[in-house]
PDB file of N, CA and C in Angstrom:
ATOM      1  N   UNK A   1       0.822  -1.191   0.000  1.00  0.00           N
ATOM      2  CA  UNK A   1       0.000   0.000   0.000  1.00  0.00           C
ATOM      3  C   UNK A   1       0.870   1.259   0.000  1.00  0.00           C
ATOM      4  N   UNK A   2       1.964   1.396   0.842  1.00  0.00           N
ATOM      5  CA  UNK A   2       2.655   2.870   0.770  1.00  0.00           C
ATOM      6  C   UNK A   2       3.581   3.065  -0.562  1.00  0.00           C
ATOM      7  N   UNK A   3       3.576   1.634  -1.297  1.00  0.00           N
ATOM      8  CA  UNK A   3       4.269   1.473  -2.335  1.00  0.00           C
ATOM      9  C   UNK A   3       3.655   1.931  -3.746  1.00  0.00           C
ATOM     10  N   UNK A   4       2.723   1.524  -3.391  1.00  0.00           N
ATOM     11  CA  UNK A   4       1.341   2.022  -4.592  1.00  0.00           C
ATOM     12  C   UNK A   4       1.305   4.151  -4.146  1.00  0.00           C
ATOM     13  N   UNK A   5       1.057   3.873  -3.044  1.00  0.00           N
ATOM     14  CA  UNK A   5       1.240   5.489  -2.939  1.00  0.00           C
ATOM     15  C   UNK A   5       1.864   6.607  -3.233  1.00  0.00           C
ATOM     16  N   UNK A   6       3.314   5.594  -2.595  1.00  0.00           N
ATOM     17  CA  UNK A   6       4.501   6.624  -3.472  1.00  0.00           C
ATOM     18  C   UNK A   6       5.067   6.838  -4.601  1.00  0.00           C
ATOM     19  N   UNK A   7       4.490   5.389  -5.965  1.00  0.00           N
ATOM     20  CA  UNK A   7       4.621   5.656  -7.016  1.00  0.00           C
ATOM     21  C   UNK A   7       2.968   7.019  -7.459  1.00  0.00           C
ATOM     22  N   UNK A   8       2.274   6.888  -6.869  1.00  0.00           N
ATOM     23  CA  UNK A   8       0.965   7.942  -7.271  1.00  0.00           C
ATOM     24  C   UNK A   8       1.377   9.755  -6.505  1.00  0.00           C
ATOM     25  N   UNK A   9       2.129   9.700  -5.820  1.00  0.00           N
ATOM     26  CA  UNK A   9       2.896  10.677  -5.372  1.00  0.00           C
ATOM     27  C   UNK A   9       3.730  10.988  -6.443  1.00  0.00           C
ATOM     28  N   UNK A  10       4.893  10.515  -6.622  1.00  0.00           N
ATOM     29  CA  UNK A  10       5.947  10.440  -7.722  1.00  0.00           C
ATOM     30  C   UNK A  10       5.321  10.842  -9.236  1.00  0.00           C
ATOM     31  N   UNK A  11       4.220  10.411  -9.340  1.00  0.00           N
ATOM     32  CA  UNK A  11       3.444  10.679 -10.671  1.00  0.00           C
ATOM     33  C   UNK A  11       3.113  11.518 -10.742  1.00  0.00           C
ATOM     34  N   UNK A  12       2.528  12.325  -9.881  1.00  0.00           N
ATOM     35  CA  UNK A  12       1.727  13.804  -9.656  1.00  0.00           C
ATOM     36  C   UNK A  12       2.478  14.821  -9.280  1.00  0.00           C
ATOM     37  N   UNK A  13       3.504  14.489  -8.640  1.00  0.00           N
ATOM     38  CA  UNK A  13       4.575  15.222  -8.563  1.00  0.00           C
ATOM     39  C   UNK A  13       5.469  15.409  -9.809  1.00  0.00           C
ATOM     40  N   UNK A  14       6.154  14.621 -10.380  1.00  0.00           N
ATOM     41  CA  UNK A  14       6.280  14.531 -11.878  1.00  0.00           C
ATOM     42  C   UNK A  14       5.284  15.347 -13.005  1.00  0.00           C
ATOM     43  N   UNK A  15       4.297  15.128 -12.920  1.00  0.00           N
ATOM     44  CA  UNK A  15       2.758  15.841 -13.798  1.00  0.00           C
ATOM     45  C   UNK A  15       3.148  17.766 -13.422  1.00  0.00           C
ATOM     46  N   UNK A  16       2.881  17.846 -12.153  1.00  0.00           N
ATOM     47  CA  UNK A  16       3.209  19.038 -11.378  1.00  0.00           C
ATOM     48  C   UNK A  16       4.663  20.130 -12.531  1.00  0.00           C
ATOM     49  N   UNK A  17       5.550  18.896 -12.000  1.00  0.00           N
ATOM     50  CA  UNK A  17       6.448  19.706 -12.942  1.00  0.00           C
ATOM     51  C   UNK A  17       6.700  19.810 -14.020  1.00  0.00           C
ATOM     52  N   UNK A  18       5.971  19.013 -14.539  1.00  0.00           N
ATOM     53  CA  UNK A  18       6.246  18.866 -16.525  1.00  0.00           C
ATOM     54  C   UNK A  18       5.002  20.079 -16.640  1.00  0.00           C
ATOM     55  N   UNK A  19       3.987  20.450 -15.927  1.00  0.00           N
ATOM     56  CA  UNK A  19       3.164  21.598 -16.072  1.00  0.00           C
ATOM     57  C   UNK A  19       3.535  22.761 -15.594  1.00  0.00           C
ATOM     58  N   UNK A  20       4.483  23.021 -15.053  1.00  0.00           N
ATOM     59  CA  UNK A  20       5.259  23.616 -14.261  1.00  0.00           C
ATOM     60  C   UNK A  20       6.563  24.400 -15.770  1.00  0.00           C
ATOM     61  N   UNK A  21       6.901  23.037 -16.317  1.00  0.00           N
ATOM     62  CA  UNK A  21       8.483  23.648 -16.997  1.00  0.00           C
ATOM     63  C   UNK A  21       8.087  24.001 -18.359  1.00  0.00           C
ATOM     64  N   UNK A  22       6.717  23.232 -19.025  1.00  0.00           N
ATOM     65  CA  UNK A  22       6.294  23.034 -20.564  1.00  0.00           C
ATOM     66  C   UNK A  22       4.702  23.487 -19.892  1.00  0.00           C
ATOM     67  N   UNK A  23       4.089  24.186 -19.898  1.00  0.00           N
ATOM     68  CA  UNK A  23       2.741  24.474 -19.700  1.00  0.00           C
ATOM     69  C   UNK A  23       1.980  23.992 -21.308  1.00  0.00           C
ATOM     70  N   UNK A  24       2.428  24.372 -22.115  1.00  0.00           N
ATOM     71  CA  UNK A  24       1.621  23.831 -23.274  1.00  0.00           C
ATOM     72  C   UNK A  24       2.176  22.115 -24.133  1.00  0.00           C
ATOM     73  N   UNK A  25       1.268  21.694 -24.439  1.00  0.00           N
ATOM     74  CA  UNK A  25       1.372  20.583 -25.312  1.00  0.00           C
ATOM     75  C   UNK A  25       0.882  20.398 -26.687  1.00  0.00           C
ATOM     76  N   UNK A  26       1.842  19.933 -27.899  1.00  0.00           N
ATOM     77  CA  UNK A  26       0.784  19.840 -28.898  1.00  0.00           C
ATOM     78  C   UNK A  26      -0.652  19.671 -29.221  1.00  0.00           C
ATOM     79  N   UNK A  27      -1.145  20.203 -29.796  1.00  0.00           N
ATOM     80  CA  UNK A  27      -2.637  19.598 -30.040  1.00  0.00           C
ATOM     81  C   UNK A  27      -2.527  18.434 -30.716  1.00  0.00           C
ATOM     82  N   UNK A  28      -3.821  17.577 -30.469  1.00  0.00           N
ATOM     83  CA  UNK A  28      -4.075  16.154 -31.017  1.00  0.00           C
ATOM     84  C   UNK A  28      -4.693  16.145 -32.297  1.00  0.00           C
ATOM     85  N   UNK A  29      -5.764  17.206 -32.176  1.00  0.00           N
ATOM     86  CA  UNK A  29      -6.968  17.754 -33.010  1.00  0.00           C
ATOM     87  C   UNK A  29      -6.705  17.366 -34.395  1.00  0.00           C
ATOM     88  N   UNK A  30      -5.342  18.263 -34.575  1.00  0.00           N
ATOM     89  CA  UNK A  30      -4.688  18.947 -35.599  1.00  0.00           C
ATOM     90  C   UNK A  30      -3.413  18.253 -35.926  1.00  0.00           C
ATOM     91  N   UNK A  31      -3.255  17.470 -35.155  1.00  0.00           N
ATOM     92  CA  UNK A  31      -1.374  16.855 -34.956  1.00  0.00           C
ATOM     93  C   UNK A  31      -0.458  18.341 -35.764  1.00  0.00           C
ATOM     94  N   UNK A  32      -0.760  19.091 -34.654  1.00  0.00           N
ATOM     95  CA  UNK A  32      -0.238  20.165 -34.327  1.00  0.00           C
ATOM     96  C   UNK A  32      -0.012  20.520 -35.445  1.00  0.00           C
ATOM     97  N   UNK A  33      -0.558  21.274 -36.341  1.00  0.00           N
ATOM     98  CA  UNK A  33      -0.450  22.125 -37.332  1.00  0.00           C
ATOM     99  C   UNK A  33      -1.145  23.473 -37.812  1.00  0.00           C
ATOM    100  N   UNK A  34      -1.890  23.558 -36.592  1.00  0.00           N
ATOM    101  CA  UNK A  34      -2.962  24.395 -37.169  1.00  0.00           C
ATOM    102  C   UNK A  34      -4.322  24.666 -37.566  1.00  0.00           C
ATOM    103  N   UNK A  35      -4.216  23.424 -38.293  1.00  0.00           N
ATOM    104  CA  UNK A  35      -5.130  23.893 -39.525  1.00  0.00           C
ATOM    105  C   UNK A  35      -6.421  22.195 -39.284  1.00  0.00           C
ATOM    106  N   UNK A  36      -6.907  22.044 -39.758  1.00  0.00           N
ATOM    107  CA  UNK A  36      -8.135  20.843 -39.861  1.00  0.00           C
ATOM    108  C   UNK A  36      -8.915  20.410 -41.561  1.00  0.00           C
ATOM    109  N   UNK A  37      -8.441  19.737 -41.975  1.00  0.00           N
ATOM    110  CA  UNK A  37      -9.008  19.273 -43.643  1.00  0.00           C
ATOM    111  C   UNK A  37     -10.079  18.808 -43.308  1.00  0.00           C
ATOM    112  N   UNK A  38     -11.239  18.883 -43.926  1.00  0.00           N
ATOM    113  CA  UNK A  38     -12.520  18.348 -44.097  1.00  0.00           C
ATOM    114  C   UNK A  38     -13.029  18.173 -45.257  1.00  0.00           C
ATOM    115  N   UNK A  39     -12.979  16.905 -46.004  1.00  0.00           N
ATOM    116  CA  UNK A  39     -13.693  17.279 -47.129  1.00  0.00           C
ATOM    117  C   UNK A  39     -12.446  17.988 -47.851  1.00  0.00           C
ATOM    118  N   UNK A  40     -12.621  19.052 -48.827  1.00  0.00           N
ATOM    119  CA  UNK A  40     -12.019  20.164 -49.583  1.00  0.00           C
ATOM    120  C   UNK A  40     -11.826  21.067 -49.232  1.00  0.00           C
ATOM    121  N   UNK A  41     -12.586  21.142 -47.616  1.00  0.00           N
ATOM    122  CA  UNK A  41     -11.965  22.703 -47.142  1.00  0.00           C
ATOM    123  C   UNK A  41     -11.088  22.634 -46.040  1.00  0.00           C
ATOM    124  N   UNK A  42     -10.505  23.517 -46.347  1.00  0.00           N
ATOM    125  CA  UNK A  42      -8.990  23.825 -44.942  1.00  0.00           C
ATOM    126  C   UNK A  42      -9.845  24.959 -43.854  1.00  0.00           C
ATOM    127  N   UNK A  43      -9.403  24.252 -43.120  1.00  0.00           N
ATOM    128  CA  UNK A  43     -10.645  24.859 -41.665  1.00  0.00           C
ATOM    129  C   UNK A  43      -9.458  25.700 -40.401  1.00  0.00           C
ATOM    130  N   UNK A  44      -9.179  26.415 -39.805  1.00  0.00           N
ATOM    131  CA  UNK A  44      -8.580  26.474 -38.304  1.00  0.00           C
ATOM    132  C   UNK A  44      -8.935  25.915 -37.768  1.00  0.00           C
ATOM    133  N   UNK A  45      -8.400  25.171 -36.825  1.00  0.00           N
ATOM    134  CA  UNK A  45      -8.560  23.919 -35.603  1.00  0.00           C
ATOM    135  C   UNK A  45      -9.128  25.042 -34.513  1.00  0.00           C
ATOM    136  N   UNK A  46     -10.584  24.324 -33.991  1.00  0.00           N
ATOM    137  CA  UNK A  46     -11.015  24.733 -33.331  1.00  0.00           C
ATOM    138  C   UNK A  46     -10.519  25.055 -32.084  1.00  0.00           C
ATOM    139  N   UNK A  47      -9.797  23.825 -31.851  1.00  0.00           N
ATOM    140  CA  UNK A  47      -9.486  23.232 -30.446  1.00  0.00           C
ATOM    141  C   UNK A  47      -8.216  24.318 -29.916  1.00  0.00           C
ATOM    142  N   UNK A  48      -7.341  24.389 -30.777  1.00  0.00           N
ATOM    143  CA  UNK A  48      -5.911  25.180 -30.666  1.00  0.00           C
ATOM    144  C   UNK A  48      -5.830  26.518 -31.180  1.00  0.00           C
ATOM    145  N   UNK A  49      -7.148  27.317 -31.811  1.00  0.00           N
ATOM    146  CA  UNK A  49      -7.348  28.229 -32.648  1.00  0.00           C
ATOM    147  C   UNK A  49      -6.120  28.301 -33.271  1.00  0.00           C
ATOM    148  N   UNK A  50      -5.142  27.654 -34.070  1.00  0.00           N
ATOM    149  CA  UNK A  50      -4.421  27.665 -34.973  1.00  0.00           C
ATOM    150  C   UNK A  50      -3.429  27.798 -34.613  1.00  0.00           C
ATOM    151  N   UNK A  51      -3.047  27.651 -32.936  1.00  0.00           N
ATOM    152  CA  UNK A  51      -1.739  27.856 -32.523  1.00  0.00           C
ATOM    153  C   UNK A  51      -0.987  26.910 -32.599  1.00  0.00           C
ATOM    154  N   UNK A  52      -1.517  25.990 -32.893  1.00  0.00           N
ATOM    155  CA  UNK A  52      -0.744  24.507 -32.523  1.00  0.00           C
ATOM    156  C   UNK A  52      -0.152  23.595 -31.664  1.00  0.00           C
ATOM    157  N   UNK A  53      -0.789  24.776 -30.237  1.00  0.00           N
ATOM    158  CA  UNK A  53       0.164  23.985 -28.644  1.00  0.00           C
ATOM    159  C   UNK A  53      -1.494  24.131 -28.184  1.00  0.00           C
ATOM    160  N   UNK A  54      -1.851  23.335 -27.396  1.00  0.00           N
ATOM    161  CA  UNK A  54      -3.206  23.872 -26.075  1.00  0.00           C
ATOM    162  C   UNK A  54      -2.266  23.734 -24.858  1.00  0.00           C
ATOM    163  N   UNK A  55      -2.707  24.641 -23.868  1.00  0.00           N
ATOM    164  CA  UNK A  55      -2.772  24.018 -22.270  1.00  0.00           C
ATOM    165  C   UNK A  55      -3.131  22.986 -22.068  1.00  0.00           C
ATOM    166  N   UNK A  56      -2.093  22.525 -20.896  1.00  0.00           N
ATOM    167  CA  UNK A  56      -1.926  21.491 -20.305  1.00  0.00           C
ATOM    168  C   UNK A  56      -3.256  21.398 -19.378  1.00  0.00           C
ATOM    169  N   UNK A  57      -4.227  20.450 -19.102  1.00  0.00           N
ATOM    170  CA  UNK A  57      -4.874  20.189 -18.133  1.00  0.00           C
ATOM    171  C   UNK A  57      -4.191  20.695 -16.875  1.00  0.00           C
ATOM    172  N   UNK A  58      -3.449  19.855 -16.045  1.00  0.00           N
ATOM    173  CA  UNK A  58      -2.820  20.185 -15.066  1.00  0.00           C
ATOM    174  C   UNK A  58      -2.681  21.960 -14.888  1.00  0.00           C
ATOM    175  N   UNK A  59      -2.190  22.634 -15.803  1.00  0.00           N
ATOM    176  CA  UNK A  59      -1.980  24.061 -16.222  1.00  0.00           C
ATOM    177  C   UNK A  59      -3.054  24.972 -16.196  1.00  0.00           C
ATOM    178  N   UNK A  60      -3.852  24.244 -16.583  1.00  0.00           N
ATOM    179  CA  UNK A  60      -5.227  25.047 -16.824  1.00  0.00           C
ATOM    180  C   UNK A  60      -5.878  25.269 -14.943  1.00  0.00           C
ATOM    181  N   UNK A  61      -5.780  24.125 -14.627  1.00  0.00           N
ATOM    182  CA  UNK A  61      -6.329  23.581 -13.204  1.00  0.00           C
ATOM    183  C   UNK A  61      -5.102  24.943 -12.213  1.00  0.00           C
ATOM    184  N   UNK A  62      -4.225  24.586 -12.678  1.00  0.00           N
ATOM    185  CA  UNK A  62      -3.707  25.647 -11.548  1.00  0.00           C
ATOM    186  C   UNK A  62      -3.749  26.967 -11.809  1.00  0.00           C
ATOM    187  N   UNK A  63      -4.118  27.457 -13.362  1.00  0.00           N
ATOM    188  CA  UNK A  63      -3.914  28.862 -13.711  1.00  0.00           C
ATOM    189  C   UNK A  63      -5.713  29.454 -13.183  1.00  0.00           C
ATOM    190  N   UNK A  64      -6.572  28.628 -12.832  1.00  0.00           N
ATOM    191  CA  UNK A  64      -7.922  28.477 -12.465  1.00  0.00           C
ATOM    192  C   UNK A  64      -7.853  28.782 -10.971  1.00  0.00           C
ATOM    193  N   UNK A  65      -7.235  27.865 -10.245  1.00  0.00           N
ATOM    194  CA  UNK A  65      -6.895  27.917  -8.667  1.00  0.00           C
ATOM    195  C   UNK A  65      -6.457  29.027  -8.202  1.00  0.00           C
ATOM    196  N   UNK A  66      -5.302  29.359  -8.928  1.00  0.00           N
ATOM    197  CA  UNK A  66      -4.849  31.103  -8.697  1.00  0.00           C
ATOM    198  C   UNK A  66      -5.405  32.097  -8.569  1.00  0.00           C
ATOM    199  N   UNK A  67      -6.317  31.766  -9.929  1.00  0.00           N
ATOM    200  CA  UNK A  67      -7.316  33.351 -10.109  1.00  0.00           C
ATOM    201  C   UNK A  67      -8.698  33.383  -8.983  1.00  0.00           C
ATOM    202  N   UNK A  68      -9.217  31.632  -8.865  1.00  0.00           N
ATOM    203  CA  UNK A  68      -9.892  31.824  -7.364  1.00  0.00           C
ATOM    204  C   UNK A  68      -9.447  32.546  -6.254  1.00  0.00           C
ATOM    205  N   UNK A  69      -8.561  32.047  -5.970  1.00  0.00           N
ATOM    206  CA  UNK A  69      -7.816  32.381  -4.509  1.00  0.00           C
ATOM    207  C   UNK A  69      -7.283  33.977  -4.203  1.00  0.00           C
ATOM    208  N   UNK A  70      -7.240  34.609  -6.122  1.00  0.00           N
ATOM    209  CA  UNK A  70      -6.660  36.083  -6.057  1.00  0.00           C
ATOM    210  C   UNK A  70      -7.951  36.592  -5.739  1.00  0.00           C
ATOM    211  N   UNK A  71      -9.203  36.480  -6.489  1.00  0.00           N
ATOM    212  CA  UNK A  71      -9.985  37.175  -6.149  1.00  0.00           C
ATOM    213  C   UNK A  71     -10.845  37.212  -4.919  1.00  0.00           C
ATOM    214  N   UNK A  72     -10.748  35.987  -4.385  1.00  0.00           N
ATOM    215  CA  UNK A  72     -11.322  35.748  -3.210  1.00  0.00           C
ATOM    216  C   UNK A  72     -10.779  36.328  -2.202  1.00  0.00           C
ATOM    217  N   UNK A  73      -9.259  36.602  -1.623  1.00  0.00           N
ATOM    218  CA  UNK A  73      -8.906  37.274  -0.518  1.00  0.00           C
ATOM    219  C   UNK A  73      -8.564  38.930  -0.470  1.00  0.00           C
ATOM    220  N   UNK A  74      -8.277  38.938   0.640  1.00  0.00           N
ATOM    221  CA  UNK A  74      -8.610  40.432   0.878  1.00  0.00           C
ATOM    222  C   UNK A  74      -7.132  41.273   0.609  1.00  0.00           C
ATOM    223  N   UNK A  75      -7.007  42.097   0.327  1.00  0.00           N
ATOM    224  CA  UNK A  75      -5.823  43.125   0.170  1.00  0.00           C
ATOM    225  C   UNK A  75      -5.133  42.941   1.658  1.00  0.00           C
ATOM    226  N   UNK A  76      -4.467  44.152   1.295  1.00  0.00           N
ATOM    227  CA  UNK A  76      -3.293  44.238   2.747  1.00  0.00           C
ATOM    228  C   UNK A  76      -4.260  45.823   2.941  1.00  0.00           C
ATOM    229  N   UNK A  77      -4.079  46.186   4.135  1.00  0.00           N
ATOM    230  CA  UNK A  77      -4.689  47.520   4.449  1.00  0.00           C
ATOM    231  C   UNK A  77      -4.073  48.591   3.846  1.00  0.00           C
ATOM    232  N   UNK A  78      -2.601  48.116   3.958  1.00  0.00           N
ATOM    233  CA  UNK A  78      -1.569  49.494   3.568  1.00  0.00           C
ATOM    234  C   UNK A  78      -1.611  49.665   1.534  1.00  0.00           C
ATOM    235  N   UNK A  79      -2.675  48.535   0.824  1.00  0.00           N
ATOM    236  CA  UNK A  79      -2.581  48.462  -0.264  1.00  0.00           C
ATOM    237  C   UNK A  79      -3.946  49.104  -0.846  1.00  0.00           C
ATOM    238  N   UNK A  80      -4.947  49.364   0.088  1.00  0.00           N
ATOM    239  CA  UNK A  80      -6.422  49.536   0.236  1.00  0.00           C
ATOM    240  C   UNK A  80      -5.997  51.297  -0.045  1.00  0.00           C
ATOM    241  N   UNK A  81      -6.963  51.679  -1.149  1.00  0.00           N
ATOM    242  CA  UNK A  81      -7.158  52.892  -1.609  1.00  0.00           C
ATOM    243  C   UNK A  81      -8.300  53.089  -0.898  1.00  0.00           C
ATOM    244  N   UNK A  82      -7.808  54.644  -0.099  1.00  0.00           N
ATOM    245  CA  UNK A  82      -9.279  54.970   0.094  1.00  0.00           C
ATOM    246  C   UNK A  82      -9.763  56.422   0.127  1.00  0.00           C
ATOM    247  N   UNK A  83     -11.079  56.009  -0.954  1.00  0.00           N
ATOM    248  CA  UNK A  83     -11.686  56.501  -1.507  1.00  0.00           C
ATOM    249  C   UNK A  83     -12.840  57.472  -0.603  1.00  0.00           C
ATOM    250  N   UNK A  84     -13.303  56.987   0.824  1.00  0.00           N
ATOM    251  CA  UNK A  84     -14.152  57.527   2.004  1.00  0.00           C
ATOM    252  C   UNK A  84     -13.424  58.782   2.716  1.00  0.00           C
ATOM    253  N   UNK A  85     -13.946  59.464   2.941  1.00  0.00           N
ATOM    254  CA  UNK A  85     -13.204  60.595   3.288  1.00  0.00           C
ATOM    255  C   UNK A  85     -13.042  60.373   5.105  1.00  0.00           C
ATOM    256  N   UNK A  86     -13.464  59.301   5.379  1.00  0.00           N
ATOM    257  CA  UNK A  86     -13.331  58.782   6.677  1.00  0.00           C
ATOM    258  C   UNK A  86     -12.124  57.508   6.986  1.00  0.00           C
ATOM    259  N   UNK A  87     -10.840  57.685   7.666  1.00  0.00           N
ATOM    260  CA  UNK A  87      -9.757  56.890   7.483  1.00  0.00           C
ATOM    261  C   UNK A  87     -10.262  55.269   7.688  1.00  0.00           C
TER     262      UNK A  87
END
């Protein structure tokens, strides 16, 4: 059991930093090119809007977590503009 654990530790920890050093990954969509053939017409890939990398899951999840946590807490006092003519 702690063996199974610490390889699922090791994995996520690993995941962590490959989202961490490479935030983007090729698209699949497109096998990274851009673009999407259908038929006769050449389309932009929806998925990558034509960039050819998407975010990483993992990446996405933490660039999400951040922006919760920024907007949710409170300033510092000494950072608080104020606008009340009462201190």
């Amino acid at each position: 059991m702690a063996l199974a654990s610490l390889a699922i530790l090791l994995t996520l920890s690993g995941y962590a930093a490959l989202c961490t050093i490479r935030p983007f990954k090729p698209c699949r969509a497109c096998d990274a090119t851009g673009v999407r053939r259908t038929h006769r017409t050449v389309k932009v890939c929806r998925r990558c809007r034509g960039s050819r990398y998407r975010l990483r899951t993992g990446r996405r999840l933490t660039n999400t977590t951040r922006a919760i946590h920024h907007t949710g807490t409170r300033t510092h006092p000494s950072e608080r503009t104020t606008d009340s003519p009462w201190p």
